[in-house]
C-alpha atoms as a PDB file:
ATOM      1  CA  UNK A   1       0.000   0.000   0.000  1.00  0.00           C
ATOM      2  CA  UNK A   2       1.181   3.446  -1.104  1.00  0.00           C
ATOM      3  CA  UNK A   3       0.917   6.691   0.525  1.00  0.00           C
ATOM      4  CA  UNK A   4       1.507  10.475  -0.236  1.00  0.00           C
ATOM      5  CA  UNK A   5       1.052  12.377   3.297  1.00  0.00           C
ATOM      6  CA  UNK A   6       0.600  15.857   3.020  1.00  0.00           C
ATOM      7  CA  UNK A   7       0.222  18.093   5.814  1.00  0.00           C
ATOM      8  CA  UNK A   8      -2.149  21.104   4.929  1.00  0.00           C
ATOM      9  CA  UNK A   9      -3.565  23.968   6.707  1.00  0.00           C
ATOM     10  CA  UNK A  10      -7.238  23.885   4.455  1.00  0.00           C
ATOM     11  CA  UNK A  11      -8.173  20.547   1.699  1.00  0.00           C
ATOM     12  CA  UNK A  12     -11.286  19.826  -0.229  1.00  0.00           C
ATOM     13  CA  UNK A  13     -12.089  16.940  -2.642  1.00  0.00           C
ATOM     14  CA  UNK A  14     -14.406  17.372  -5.157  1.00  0.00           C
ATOM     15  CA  UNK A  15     -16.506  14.933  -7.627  1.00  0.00           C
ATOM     16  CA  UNK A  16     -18.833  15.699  -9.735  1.00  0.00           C
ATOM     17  CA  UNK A  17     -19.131  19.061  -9.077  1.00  0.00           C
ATOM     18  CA  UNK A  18     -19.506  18.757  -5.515  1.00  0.00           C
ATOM     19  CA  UNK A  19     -17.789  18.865  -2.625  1.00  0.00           C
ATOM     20  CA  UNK A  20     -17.421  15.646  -0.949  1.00  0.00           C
ATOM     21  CA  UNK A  21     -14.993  16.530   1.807  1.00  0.00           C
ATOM     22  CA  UNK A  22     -13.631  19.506   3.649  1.00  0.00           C
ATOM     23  CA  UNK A  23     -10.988  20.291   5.763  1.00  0.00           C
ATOM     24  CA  UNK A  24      -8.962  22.782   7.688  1.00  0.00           C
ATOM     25  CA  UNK A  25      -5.596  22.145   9.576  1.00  0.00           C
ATOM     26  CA  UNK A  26      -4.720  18.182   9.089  1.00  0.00           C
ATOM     27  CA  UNK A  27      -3.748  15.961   6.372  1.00  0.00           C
ATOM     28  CA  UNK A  28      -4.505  14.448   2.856  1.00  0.00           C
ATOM     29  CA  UNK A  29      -3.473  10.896   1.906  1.00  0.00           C
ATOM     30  CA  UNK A  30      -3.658   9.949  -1.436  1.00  0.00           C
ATOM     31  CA  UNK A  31      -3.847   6.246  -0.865  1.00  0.00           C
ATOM     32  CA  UNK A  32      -2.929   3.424  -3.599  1.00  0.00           C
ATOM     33  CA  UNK A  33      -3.497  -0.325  -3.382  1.00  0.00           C
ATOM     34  CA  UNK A  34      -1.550  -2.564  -4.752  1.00  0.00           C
ATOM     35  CA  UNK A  35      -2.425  -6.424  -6.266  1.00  0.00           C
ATOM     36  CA  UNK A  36      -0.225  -7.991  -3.160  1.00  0.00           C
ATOM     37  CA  UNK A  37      -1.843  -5.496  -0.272  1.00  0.00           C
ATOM     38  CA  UNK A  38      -4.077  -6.589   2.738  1.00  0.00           C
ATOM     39  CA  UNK A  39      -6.261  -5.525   5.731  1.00  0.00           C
ATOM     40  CA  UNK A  40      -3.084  -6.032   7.723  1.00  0.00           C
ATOM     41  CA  UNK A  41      -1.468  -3.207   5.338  1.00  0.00           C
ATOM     42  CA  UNK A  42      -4.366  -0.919   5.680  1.00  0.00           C
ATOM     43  CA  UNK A  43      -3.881  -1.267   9.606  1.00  0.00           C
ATOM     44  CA  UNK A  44      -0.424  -0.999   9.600  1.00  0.00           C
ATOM     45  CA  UNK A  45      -0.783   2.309   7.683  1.00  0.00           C
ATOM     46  CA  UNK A  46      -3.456   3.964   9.298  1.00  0.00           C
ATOM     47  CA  UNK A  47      -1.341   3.674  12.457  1.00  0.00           C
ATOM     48  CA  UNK A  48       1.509   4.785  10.769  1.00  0.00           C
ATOM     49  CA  UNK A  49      -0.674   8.087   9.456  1.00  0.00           C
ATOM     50  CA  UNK A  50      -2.509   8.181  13.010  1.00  0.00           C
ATOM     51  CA  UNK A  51       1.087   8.926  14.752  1.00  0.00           C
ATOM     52  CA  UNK A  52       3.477  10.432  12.395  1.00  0.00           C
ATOM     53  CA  UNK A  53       5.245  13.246  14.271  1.00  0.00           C
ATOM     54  CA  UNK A  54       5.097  16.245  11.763  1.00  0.00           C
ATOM     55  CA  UNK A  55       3.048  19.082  13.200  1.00  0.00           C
ATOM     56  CA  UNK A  56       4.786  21.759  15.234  1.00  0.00           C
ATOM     57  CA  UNK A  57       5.060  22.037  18.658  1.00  0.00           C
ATOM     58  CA  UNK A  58       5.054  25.143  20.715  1.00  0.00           C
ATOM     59  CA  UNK A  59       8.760  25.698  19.567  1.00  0.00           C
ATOM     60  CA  UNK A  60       7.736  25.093  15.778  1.00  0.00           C
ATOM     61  CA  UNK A  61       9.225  21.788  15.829  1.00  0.00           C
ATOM     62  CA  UNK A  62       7.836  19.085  13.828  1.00  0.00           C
ATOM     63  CA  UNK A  63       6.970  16.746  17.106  1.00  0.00           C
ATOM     64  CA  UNK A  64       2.966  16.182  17.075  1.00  0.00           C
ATOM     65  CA  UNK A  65       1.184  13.657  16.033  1.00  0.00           C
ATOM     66  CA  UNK A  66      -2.289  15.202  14.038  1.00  0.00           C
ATOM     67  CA  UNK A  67      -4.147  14.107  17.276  1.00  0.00           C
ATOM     68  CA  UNK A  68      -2.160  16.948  18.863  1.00  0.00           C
ATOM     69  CA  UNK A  69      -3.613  19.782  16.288  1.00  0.00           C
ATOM     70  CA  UNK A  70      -6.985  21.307  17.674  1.00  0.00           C
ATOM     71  CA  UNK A  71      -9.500  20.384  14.884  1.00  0.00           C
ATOM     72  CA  UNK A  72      -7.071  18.349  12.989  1.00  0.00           C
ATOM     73  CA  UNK A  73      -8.353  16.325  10.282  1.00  0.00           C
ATOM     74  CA  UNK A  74      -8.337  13.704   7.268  1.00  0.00           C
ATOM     75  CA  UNK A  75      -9.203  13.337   3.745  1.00  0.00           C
ATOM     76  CA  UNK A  76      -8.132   9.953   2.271  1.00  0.00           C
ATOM     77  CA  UNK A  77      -8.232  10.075  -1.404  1.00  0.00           C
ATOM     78  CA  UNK A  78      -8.267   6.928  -3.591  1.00  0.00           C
ATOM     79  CA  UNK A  79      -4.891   6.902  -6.105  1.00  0.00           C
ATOM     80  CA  UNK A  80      -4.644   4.123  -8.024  1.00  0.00           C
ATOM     81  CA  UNK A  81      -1.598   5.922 -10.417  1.00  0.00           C
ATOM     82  CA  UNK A  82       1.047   5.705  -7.135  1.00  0.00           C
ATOM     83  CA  UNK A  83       1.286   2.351  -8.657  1.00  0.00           C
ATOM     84  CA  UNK A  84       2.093   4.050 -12.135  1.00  0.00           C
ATOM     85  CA  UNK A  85       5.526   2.157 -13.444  1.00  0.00           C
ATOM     86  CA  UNK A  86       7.232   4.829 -15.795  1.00  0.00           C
ATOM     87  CA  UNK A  87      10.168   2.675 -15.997  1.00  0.00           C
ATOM     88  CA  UNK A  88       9.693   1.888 -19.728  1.00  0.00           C
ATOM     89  CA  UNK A  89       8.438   4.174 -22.351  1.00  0.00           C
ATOM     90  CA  UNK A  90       6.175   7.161 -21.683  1.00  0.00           C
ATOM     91  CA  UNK A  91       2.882   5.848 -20.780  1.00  0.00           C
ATOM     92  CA  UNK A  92       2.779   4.674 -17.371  1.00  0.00           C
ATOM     93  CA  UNK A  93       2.153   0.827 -16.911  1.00  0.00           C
ATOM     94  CA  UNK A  94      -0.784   0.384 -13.674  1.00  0.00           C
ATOM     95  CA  UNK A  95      -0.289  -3.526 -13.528  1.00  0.00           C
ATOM     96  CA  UNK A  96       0.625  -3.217 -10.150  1.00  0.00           C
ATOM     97  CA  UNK A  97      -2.543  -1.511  -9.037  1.00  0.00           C
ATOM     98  CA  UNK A  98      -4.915  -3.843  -7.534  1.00  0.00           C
ATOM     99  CA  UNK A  99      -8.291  -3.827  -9.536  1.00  0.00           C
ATOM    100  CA  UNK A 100     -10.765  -2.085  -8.180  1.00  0.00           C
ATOM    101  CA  UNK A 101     -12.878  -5.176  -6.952  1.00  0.00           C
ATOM    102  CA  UNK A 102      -9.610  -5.457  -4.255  1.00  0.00           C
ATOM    103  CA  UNK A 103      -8.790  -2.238  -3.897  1.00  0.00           C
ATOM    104  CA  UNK A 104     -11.850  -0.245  -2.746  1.00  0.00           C
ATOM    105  CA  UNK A 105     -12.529  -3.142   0.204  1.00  0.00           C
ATOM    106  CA  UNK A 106      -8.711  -2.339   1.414  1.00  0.00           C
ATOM    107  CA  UNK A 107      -9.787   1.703   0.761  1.00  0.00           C
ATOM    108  CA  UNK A 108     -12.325   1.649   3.315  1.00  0.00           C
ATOM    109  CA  UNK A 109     -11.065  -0.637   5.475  1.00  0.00           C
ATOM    110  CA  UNK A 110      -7.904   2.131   5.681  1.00  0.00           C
ATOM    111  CA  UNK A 111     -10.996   4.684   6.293  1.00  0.00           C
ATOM    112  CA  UNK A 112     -12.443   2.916   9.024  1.00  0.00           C
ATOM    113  CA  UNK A 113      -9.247   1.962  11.003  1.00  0.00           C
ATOM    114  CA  UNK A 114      -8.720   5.771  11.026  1.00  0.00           C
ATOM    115  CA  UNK A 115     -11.676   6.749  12.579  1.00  0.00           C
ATOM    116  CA  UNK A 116     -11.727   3.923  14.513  1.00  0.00           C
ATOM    117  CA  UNK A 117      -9.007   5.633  16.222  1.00  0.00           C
ATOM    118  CA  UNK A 118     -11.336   8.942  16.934  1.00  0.00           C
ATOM    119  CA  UNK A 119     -10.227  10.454  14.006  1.00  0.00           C
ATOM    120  CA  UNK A 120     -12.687  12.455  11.437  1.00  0.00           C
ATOM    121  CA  UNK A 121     -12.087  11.231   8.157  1.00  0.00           C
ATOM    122  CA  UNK A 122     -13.490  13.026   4.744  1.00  0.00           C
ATOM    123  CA  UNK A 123     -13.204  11.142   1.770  1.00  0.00           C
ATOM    124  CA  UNK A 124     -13.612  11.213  -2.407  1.00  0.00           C
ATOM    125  CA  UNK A 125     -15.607   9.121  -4.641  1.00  0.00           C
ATOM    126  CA  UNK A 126     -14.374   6.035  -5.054  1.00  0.00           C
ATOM    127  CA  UNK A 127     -13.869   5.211  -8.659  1.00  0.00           C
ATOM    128  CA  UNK A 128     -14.411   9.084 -10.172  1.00  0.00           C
ATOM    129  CA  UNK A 129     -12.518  11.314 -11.460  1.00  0.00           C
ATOM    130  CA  UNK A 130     -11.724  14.048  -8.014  1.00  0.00           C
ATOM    131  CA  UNK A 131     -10.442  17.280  -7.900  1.00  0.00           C
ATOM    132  CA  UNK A 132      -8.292  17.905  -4.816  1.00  0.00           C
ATOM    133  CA  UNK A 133      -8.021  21.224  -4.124  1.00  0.00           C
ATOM    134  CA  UNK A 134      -5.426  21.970  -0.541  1.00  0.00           C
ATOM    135  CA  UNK A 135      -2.854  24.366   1.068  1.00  0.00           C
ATOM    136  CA  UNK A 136       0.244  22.426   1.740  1.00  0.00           C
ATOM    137  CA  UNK A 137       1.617  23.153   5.056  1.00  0.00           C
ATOM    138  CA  UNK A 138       5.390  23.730   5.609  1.00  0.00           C
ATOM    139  CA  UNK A 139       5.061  22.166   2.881  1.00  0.00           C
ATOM    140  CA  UNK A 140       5.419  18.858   4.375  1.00  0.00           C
ATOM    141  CA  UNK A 141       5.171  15.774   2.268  1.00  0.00           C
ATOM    142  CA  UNK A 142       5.846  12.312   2.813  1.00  0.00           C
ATOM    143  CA  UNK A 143       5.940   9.029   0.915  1.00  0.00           C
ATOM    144  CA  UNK A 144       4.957   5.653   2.578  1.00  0.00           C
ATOM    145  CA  UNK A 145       4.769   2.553   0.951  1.00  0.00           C
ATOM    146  CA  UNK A 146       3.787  -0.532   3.335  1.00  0.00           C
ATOM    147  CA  UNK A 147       6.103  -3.082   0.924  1.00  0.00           C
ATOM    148  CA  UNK A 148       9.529  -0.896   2.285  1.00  0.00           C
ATOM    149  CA  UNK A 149       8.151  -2.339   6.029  1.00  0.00           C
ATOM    150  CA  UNK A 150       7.843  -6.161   5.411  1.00  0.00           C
END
């Protein structure tokens, strides 16, 4: 399972038209699942997520975890293309994106672990094209990929 972590200060996902989620000071995952990914994965990363220390202290350190930050939120955003293999030629290859029969299962099982935790989680539309619209704090951005782990 693949992971961009960005920390904003504001984030909205759109589909459709619409607004389907809304945040202020937290973070946006754009999530990927791969073929070989599993519930354990989805755990295993929403912990991960739940407790990385990257939101400033008092002394503007990066030392809090998002449960820390009054208000601080989540929007998970399906992202099939972080399994996008460029190696070869110029149009990506997406083998190694689990279909979506797999993947949207693992998806909101990664949801649900989150705010199993007490966290509030917005989301997109599974399986639509989104617009993700956010203010990148710091910026702070972070790559996580469950395979690097094993």
């Amino acid at each position: 399972m693949k992971a961009v972590f960005q920390r904003v200060a504001s984030a909205e996902v759109r589909s459709e038209g619409r607004a389907t989620g809304r945040i202020g000071p937290g973070a946006v995952i754009l999530l990927g699942i791969g073929r070989t990914d599993t519930e354990a994965d989805a755990a295993k990363l929403a912990d991960k997520v739940a407790k990385l220390r990257v939101f400033d202290d008092a002394e503007g350190k990066m030392n809090l975890p998002i449960s820390a930050v009054p208000g601080g939120k989540f929007i998970v955003v399906s992202q099939f293309t972080l399994h996008g293999n460029a190696a070869k030629g110029n149009r990506p290859s997406y083998l190694d994106a689990a279909p979506p029969e797999q993947a949207e299962p693992l998806y909101e099982r990664f949801v649900a672990c989150l705010r199993d935790m007490g966290f509030v989680v917005e989301t997109g539309v599974f399986r639509t094209a989104m617009q993700v619209e956010l203010v990148n704090d710091g910026p702070v951005t972070l790559l996580l990929d469950t395979d690097e782990w094993k």
